[in-house]
Protein backbone atom coordinates (compact mmCIF):
# COMPACT_ATOMS: atom_id res chain seq x y z
CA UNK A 1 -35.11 134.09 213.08
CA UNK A 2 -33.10 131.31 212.24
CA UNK A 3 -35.12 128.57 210.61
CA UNK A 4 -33.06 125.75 208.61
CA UNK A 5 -30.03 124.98 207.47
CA UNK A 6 -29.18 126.70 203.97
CA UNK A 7 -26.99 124.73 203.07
CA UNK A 8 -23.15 123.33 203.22
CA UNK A 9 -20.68 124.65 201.23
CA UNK A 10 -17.32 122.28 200.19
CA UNK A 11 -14.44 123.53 198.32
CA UNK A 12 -13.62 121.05 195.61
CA UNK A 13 -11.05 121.36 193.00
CA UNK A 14 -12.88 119.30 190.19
CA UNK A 15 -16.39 120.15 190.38
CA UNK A 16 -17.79 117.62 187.66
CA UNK A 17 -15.96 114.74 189.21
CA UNK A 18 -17.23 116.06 192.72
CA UNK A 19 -20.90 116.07 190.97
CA UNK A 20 -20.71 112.59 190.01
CA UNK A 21 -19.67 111.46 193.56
CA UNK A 22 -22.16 113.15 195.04
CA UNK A 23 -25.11 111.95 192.71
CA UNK A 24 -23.57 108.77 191.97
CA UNK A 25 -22.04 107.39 195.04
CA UNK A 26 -24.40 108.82 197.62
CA UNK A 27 -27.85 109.10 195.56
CA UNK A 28 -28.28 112.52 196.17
CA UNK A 29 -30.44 114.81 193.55
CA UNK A 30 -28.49 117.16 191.83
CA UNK A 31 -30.79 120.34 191.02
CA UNK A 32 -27.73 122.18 188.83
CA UNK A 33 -24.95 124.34 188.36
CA UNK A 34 -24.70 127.80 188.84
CA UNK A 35 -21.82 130.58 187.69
CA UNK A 36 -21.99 133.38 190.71
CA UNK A 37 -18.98 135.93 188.70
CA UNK A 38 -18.81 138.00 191.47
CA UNK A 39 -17.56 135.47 193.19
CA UNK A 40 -15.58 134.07 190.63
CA UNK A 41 -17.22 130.51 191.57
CA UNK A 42 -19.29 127.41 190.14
CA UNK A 43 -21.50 126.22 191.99
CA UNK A 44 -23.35 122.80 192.27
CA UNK A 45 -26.76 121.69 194.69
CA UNK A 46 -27.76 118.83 196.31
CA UNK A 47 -31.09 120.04 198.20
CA UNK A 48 -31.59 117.68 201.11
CA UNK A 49 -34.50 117.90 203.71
CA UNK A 50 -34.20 118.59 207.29
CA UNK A 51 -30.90 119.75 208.84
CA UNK A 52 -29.33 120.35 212.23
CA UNK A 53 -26.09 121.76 212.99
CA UNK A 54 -23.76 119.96 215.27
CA UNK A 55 -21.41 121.35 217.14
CA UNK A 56 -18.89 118.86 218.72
CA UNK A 57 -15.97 119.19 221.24
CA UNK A 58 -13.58 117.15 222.99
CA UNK A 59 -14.89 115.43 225.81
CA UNK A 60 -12.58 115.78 228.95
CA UNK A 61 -9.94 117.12 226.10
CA UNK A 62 -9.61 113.88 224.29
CA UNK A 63 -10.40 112.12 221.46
CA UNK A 64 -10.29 112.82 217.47
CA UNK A 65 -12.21 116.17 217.96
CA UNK A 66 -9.02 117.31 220.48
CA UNK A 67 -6.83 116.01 218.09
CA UNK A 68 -8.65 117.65 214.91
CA UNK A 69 -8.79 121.00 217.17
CA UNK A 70 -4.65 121.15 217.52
CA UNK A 71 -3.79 120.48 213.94
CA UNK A 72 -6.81 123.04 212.39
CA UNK A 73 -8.23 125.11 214.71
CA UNK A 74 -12.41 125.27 214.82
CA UNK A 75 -13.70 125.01 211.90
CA UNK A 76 -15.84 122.69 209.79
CA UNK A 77 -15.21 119.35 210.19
CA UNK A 78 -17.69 116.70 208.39
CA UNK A 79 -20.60 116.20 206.73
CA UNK A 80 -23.44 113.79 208.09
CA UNK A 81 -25.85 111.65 205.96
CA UNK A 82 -28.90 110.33 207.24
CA UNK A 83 -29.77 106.64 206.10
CA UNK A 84 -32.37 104.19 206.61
CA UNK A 85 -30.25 101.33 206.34
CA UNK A 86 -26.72 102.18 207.22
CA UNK A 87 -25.32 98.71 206.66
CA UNK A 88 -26.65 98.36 202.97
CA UNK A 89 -25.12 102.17 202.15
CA UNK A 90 -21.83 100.80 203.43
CA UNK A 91 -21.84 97.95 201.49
CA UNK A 92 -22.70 99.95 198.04
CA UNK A 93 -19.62 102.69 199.32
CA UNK A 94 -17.36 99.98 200.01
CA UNK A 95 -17.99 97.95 196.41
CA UNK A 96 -16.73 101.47 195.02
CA UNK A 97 -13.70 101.91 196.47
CA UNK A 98 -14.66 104.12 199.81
CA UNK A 99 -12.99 103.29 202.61
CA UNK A 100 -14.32 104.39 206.25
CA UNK A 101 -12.47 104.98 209.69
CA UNK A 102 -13.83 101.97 211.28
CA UNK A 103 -14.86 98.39 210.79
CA UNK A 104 -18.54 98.61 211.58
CA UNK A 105 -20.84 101.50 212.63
CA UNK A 106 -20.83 102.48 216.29
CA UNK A 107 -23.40 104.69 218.58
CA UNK A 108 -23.53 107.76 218.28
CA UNK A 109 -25.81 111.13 219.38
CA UNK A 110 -29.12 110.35 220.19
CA UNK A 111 -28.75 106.70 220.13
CA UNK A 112 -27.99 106.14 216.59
CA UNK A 113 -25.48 104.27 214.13
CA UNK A 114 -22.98 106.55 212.53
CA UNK A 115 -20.21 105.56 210.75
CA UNK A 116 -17.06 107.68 209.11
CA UNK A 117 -15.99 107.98 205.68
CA UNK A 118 -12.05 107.87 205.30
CA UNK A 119 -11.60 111.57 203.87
CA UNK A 120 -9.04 110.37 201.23
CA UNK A 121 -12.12 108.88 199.80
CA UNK A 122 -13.99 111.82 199.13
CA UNK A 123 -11.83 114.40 198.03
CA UNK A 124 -10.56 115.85 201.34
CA UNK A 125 -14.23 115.88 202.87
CA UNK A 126 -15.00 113.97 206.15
CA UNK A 127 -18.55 112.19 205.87
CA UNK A 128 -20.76 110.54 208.36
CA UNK A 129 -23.21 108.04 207.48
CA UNK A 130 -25.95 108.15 210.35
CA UNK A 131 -29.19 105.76 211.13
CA UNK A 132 -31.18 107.12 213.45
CA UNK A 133 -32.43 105.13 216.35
CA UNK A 134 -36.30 104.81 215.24
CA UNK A 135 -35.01 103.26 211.85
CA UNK A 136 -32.86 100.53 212.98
């Protein structure tokens, strides 16, 4: 039985740098690194709490997602932070250089604020900044 969310797995071609964004930038906990030589891989975590997976498709065949879906095929396409005060972390991302897809956040599932990272920013990785609708 399915029970949580392992985890997320990016590919990243300079792991320390990627580290420091992730601890740095976004506040996450980093727990470590770990060699896995069968694999021939390095390996970094960032243990967060409570995750859902999110499966999204074009509605009535438009949209980014269509547009995502013709140039890749399915496949993974962002990652989501939860915040408790979406307009502060965009603030702190924006004083250090991120830049997102829009202006200002905009509602998303479940009645929340979400907001878009500009991939460029983040080393090829799409990220969502999301408020949910009992904390704004």
């Amino acid at each position: 039985m399915i029970v949580a969310l392992d985890h997320v797995a990016i590919a990243v071609p300079e792991l320390e740098e990627s580290i420091k964004r992730f601890m740095d930038d976004f506040g996450l906990e980093y727990k470590g690194t770990e060699d896995v030589a069968a694999a021939k891989t390095s390996t970094a975590f960032f243990p967060l709490p409570e995750t859902s997976i999110e499966l999204v498709s074009p509605l009535n065949g438009e949209g980014p997602i269509a547009k995502y879906l013709e140039k890749k095929g399915g496949g993974l396409h962002h990652i989501c932070f939860r915040t408790d005060d979406i307009v502060a972390d965009i603030e702190h991302l924006q004083a250090k250089g991120y830049q997102f897809l829009s202006e200002e956040p905009s509602k998303g599932a479940h009645d929340s604020l979400v907001i878009f990272i500009h991939p460029k920013s983040c080393g090829g990785v799409l990220i969502e900044l999301n408020q949910p609708s009992d904390a704004h």
